[in-house]
Protein backbone atom coordinates (compact mmCIF):
# COMPACT_ATOMS: atom_id res chain seq x y z
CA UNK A 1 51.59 -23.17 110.02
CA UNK A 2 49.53 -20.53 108.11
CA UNK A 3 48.05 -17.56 110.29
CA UNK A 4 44.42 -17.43 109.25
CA UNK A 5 42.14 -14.19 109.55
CA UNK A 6 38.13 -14.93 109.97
CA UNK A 7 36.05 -12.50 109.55
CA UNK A 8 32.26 -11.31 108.63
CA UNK A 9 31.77 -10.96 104.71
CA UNK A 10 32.30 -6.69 103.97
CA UNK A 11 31.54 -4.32 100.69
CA UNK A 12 35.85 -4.47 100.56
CA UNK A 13 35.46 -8.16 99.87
CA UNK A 14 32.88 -8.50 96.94
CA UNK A 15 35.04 -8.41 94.38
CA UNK A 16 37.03 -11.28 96.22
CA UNK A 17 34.06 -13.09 97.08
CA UNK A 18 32.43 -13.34 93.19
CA UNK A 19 35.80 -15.34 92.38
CA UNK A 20 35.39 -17.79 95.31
CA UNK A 21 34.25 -21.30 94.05
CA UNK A 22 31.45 -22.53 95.53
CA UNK A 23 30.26 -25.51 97.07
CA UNK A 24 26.58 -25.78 97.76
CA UNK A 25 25.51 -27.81 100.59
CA UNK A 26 22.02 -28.15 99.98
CA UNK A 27 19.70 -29.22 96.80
CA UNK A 28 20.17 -27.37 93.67
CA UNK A 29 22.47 -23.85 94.21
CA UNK A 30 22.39 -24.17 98.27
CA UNK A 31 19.32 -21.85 98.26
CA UNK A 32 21.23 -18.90 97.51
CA UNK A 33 18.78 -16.11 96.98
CA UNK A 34 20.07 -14.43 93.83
CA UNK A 35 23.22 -16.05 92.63
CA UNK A 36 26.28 -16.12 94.29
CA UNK A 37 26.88 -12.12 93.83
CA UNK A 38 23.83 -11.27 95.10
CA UNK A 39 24.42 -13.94 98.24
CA UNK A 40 27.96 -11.71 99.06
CA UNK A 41 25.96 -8.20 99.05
CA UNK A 42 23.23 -9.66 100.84
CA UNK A 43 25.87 -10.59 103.91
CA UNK A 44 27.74 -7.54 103.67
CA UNK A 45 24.82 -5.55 103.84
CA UNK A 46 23.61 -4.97 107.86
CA UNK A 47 19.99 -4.59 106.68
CA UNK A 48 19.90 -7.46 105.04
CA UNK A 49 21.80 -10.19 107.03
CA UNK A 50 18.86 -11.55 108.60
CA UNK A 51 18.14 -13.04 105.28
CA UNK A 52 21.86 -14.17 104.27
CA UNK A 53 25.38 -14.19 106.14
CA UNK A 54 28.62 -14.60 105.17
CA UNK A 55 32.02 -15.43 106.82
CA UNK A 56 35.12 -15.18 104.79
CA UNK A 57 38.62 -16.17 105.84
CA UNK A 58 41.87 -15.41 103.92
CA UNK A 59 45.16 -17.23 104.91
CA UNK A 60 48.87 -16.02 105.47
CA UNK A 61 49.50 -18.44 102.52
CA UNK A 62 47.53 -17.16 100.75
CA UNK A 63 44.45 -19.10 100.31
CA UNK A 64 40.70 -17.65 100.69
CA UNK A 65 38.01 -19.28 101.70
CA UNK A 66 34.19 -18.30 102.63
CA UNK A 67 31.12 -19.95 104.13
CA UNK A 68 27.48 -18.86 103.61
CA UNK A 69 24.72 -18.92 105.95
CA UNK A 70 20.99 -18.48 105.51
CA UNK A 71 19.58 -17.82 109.22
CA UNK A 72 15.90 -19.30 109.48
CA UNK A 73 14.70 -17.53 112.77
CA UNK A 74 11.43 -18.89 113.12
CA UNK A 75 12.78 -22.62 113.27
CA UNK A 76 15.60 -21.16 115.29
CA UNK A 77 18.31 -22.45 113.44
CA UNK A 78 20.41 -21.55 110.75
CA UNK A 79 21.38 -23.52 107.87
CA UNK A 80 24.95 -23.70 105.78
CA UNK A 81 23.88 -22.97 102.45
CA UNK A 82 27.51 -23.13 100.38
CA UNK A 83 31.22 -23.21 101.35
CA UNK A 84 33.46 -21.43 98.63
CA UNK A 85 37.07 -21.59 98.17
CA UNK A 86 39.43 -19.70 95.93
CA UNK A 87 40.76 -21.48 92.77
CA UNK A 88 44.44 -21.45 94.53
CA UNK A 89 43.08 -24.14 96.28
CA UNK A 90 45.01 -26.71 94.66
CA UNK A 91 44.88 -30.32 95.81
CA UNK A 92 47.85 -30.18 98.10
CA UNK A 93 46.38 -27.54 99.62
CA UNK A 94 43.26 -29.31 100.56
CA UNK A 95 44.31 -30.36 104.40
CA UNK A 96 44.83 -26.65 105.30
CA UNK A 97 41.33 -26.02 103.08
CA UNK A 98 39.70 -28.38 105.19
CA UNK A 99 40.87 -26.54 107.93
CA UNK A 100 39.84 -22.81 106.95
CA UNK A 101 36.85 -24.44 106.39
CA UNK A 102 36.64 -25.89 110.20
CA UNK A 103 37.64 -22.35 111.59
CA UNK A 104 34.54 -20.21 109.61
CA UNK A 105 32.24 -23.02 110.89
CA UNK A 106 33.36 -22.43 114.29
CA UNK A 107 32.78 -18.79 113.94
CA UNK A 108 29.45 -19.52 112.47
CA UNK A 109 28.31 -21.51 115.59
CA UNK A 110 29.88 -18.45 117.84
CA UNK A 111 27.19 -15.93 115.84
CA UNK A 112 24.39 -18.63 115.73
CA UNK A 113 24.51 -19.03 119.54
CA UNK A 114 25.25 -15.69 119.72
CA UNK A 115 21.78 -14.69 117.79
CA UNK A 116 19.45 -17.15 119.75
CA UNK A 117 19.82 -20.04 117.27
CA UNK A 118 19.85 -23.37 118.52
CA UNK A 119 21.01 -25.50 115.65
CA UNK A 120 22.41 -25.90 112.37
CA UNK A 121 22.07 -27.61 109.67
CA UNK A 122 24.01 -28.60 106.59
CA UNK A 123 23.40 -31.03 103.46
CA UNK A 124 26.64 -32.38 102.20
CA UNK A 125 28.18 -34.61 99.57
CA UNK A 126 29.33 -37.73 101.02
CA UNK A 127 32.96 -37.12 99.27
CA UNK A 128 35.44 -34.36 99.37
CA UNK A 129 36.75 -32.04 101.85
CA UNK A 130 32.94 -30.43 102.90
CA UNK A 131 31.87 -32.81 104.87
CA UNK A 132 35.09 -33.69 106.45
CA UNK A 133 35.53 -29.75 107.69
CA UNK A 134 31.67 -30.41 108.93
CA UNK A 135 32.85 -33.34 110.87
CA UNK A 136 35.41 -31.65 112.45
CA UNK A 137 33.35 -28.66 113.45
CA UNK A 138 31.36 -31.49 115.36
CA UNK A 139 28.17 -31.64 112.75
CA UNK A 140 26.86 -35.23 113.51
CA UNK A 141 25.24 -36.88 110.61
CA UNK A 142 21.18 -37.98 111.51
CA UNK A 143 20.27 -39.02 108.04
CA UNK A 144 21.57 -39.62 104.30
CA UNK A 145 19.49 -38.67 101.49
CA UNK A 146 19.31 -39.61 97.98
CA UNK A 147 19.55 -36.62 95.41
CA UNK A 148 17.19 -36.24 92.23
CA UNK A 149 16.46 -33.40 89.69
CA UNK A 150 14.39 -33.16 86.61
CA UNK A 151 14.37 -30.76 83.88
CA UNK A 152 10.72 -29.74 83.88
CA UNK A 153 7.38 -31.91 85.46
CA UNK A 154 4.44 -31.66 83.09
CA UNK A 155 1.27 -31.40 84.75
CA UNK A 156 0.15 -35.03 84.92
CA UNK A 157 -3.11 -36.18 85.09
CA UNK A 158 -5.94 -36.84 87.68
CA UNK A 159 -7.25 -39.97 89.04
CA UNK A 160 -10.16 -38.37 91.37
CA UNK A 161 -6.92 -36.95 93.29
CA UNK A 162 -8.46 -33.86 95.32
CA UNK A 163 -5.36 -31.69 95.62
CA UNK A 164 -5.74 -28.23 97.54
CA UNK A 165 -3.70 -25.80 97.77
CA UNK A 166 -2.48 -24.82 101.37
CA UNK A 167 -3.72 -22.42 103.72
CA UNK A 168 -2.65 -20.64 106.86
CA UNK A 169 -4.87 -23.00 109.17
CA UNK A 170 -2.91 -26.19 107.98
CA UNK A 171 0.16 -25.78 109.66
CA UNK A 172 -1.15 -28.01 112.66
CA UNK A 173 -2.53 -30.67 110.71
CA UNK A 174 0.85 -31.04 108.59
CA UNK A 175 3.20 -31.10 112.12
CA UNK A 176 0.62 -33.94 113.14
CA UNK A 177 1.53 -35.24 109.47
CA UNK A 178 5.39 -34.74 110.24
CA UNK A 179 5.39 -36.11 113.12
CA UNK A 180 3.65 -39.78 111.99
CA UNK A 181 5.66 -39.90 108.98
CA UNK A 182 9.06 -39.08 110.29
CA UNK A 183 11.63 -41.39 113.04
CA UNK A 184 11.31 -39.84 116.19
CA UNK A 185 15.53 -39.74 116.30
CA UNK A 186 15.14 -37.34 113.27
CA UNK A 187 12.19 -35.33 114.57
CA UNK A 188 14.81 -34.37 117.66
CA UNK A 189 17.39 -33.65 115.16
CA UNK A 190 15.10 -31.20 113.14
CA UNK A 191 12.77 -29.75 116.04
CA UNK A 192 10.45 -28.82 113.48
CA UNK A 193 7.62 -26.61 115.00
CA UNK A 194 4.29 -25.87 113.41
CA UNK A 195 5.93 -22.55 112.20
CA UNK A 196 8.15 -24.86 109.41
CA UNK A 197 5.33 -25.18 107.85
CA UNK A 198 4.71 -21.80 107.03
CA UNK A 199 4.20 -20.34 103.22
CA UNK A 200 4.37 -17.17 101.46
CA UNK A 201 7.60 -15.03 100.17
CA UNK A 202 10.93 -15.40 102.28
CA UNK A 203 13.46 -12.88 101.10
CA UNK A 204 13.78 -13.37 97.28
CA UNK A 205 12.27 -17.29 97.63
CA UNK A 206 7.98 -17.82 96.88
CA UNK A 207 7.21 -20.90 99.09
CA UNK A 208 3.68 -22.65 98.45
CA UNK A 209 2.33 -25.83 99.84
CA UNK A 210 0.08 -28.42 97.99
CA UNK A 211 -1.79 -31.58 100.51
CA UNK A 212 -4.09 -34.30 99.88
CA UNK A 213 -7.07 -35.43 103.07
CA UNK A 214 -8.66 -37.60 103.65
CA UNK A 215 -11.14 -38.31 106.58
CA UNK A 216 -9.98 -34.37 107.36
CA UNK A 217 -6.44 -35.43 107.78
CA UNK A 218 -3.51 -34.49 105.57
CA UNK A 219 -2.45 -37.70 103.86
CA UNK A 220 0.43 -36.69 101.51
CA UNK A 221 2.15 -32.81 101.36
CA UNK A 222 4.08 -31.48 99.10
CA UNK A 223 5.68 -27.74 99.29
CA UNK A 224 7.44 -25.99 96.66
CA UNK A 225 10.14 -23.08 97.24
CA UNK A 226 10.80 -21.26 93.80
CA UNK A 227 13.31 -18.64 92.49
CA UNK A 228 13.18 -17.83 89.06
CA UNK A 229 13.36 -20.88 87.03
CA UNK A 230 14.56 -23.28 90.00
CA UNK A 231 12.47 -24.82 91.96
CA UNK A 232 13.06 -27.28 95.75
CA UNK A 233 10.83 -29.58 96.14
CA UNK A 234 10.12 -31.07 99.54
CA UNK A 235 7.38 -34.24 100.03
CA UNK A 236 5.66 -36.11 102.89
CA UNK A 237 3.40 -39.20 102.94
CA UNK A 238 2.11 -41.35 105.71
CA UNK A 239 3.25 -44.83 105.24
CA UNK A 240 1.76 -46.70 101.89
CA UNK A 241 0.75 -43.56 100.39
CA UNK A 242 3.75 -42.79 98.78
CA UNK A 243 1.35 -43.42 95.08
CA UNK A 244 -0.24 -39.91 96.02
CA UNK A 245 3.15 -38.41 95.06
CA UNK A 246 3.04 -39.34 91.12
CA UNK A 247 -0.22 -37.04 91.28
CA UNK A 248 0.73 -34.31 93.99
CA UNK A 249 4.22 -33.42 92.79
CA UNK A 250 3.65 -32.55 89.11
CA UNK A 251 0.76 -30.57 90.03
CA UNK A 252 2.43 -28.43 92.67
CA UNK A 253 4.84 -27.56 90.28
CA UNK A 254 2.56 -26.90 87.75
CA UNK A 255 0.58 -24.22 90.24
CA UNK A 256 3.44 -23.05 91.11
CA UNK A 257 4.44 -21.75 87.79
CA UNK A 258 7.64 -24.38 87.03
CA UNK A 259 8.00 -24.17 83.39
CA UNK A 260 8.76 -27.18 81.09
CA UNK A 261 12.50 -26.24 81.10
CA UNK A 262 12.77 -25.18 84.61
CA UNK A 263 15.22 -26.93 87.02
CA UNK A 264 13.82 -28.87 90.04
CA UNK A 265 15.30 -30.49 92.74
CA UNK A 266 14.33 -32.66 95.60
CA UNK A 267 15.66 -34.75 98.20
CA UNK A 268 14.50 -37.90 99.67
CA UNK A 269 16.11 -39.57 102.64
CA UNK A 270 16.72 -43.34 103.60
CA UNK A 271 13.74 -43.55 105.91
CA UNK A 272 11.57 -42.55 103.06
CA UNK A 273 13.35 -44.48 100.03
CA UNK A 274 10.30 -45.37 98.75
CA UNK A 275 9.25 -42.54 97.34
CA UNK A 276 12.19 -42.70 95.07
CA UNK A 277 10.72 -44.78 92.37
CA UNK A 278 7.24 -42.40 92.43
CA UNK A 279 9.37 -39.29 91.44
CA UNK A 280 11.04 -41.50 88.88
CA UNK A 281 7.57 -42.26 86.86
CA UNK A 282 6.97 -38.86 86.81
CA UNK A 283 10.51 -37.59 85.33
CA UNK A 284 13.21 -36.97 88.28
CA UNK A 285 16.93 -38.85 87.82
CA UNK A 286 18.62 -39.54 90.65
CA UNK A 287 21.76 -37.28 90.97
CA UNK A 288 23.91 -38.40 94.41
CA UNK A 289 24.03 -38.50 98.07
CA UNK A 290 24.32 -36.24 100.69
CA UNK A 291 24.40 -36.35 104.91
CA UNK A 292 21.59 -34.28 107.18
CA UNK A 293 23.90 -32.76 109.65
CA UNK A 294 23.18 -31.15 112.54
CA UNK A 295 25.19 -29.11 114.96
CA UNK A 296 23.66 -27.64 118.38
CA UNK A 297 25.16 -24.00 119.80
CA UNK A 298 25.70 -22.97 123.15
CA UNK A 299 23.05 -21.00 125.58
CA UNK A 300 25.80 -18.22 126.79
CA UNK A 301 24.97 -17.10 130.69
CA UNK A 302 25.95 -14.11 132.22
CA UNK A 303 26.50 -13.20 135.83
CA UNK A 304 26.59 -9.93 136.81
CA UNK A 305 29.74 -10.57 139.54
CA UNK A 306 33.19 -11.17 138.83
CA UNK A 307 33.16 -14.03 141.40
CA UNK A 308 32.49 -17.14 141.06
CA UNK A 309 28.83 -17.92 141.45
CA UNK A 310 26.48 -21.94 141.73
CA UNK A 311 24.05 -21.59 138.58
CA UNK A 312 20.75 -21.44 140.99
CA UNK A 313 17.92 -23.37 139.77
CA UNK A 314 15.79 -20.55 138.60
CA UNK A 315 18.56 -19.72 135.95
CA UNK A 316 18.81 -23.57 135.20
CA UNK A 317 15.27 -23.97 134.11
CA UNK A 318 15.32 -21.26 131.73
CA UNK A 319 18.03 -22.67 129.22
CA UNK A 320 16.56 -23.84 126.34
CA UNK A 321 16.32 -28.05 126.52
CA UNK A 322 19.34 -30.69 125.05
CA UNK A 323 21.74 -27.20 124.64
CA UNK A 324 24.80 -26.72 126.41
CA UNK A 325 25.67 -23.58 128.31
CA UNK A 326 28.96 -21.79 129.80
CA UNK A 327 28.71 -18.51 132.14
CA UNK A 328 30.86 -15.72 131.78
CA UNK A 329 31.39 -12.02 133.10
CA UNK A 330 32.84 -9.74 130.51
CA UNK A 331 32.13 -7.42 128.29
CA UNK A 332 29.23 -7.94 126.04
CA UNK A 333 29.86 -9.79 122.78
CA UNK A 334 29.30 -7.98 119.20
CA UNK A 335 26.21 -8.49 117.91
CA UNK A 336 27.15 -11.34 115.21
CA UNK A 337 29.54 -13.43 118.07
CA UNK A 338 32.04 -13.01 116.22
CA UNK A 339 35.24 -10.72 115.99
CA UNK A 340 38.05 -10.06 113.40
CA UNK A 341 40.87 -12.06 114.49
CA UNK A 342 44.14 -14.28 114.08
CA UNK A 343 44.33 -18.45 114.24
CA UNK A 344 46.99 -20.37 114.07
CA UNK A 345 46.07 -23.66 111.86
C-alpha cells in the first residue's frame, strides 16, 4: 500500500516538475505551449490556467507522478496533453505508476466537471502503462489513428488547385464538411460545434485554416496549429477527394511559415486511411498508433435542503444531454474540483 497525495501543480513544485519524464498523449510534444517548463508555470500560475493545468501526485514510496491538461472551453472539453513520471519509476514500479496515473485522471475529471466541461479527450500509444491508467479511469477508445511526421513539406506545385485561405464566415460550411466526412459514432464522441473550427492565436499556438470549393462547398480542409518550428497538421476530405491533399497540405504549411527543417505532425484515423498514402507522396513517414479516447464528466446538482428531494422535471431538462448527474447539499466545491488530499492505492 503506498499513501498517495494529489494535488494541483504549485510554484513549490517546478523544480520537481522540470525532472518529471514526460509522456505526450497527443501528436508531436502533446501540444504543450512552450516546452515542458513553461507547461508547469503555466498550471501553477492562477492567471494562466485557463490555458494549461497541471495535477501532480507524489507517493509515500516515493514515486512522483504528474498529468497535464490543456482546457479547450469553447468545445467544452478538455484534453490530456502529457502524463509525466519521475525517473524512479523503475519497471517494477510500473503497477503502482499505472495507478498514480489512474488517481490524477480521476481528479482531472472532478475539475473538468467541476469547470463546465463535458468531455475529455486523450491520444495514446497503443503500448505501455498510458493507456492502461486511461482505461482504468474509464476513457473508452472511439477510434485508432495512424501517426506520421515529416521533416519539412516543400511547397509543391499547382494543378489549377484554387486554395484559399480561411475566413471567419467558413466555420459553417466546414461543420457541414465534418459532418459528411466523419462516422456519425465519432461525431457523438467529438461533439464538434461550428466553434472547432475557429482560427487565430490560442495562448502561445497560431492556428490557420487552408480549404478547397467547389460548387460553393468546402471539398477538402486542411488547418495548421504552429509553435515555433513545430507544426500539427489536421485534414478533411469528402469521400474520393482525398488527391486534393497532395496539393492542400504542402501549401498550408508553406503559408503558414513551416520551414524546410521544421517538424510536422499529423494524424490520420482508420475511417480515413486513405489519406495515408497522399501524405506519403508528399514527404510524411508513418511513425505509430495511437487510441481517440474519450471520457464524459458529471453535471453536479445542488439542492438547497438537507432532505431528500425527487429531481422535478424542470431541473431534469436543463442537464446537458448523454451526461450523468448526482445531487448533493454541501458546501460549495473549490473552484478547480479538486482538493489536496490522501489515497490509499
Amino acid at each position: 500500500m503506498a499513501t498517495l497525495t494529489v494535488r494541483p501543480i504549485g510554484i513549490r513544485d517546478l523544480t520537481g516538475f522540470r525532472a518529471l519524464q514526460r509522456i505526450p498523449l497527443g501528436l508531436g510534444d502533446g501540444g504543450a505551449p512552450v516546452g515542458p517548463m513553461g507547461a508547469g508555470v503555466l498550471a501553477s500560475l492562477p492567471v494562466t490556467r485557463r490555458y494549461w493545468r497541471g495535477y501532480i501526485a507524489t507517493a509515500s514510496q516515493g514515486l512522483r507522478a504528474a498529468v497535464e491538461i490543456q482546457p479547450e472551453p469553447r468545445d467544452y472539453r478538455w484534453v490530456v496533453a502529457a502524463l509525466a513520471a519521475g525517473p524512479e519509476s523503475v519497471p517494477e514500479q510500473s503497477e503502482l505508476l499505472v495507478d498514480v496515473w489512474e488517481a490524477l485522471l480521476i481528479a482531472a475529471i472532478r475539475a473538468a466537471g467541476a469547470s463546465g466541461a463535458k468531455r475529455l479527450h486523450a491520444c495514446a500509444p497503443l503500448d505501455g502503462p498510458a493507456l492502461e491508467a486511461l482505461l482504468r479511469a474509464n476513457f473508452t477508445i472511439y477510434a485508432y489513428q495512424t501517426t506520421l511526421a515529416a521533416s519539412g513539406v516543400g511547397p509543391g506545385a499547382l494543378n489549377g488547385t484554387v486554395i484559399r485561405e480561411q475566413e471567419p464566415s467558413d466555420a459553417w460550411a466546414l461543420q457541414q464538411l465534418y459532418q459528411r466526412a466523419t462516422p456519425q459514432p465519432v461525431q457523438f464522441a467529438e461533439a464538434f460545434t461550428t466553434n472547432h473550427w475557429d482560427v487565430g492565436r490560442r495562448a502561445a499556438w497560431r492556428v490557420r485554416g487552408f480549404l478547397v470549393e467547389r460548387d460553393h462547398q468546402a471539398v477538402a480542409y486542411c488547418r495548421v496549429t504552429s509553435r515555433g518550428h513545430q507544426h500539427v497538421v489536421d485534414v478533411l476530405a469528402l469521400p474520393g477527394e482525398a488527391g486534393l491533399l497532395r496539393e492542400l497540405v504542402p501549401q498550408a504549411l508553406a503559408r503558414s511559415g513551416a520551414g524546410e527543417n521544421d517538424e510536422v505532425w499529423v494524424g490520420v484515423p482508420d475511417y480515413h486511411s486513405e489519406y495515408i498514402s497522399h501524405l506519403e507522396a508528399v514527404g510524411f513517414a508513418v511513425t505509430g498508433r495511437q487510441a481517440r479516447m474519450v471520457r464524459y464528466t458529471a453535471v453536479p446538482v445542488r439542492t438547497s435542503q438537507a432532505r431528500p428531494l425527487p429531481l422535478v422535471p424542470e431541473v431534469g431538462e436543463r442537464l446537458s444531454a448523454r451526461l450523468p448527474s448526482y445531487s448533493s447539499t454541501g458546501t460549495t466545491p473549490p473552484a478547480d474540483g479538486v482538493t489536496s488530499g490522501t489515497l490509499t492505492v
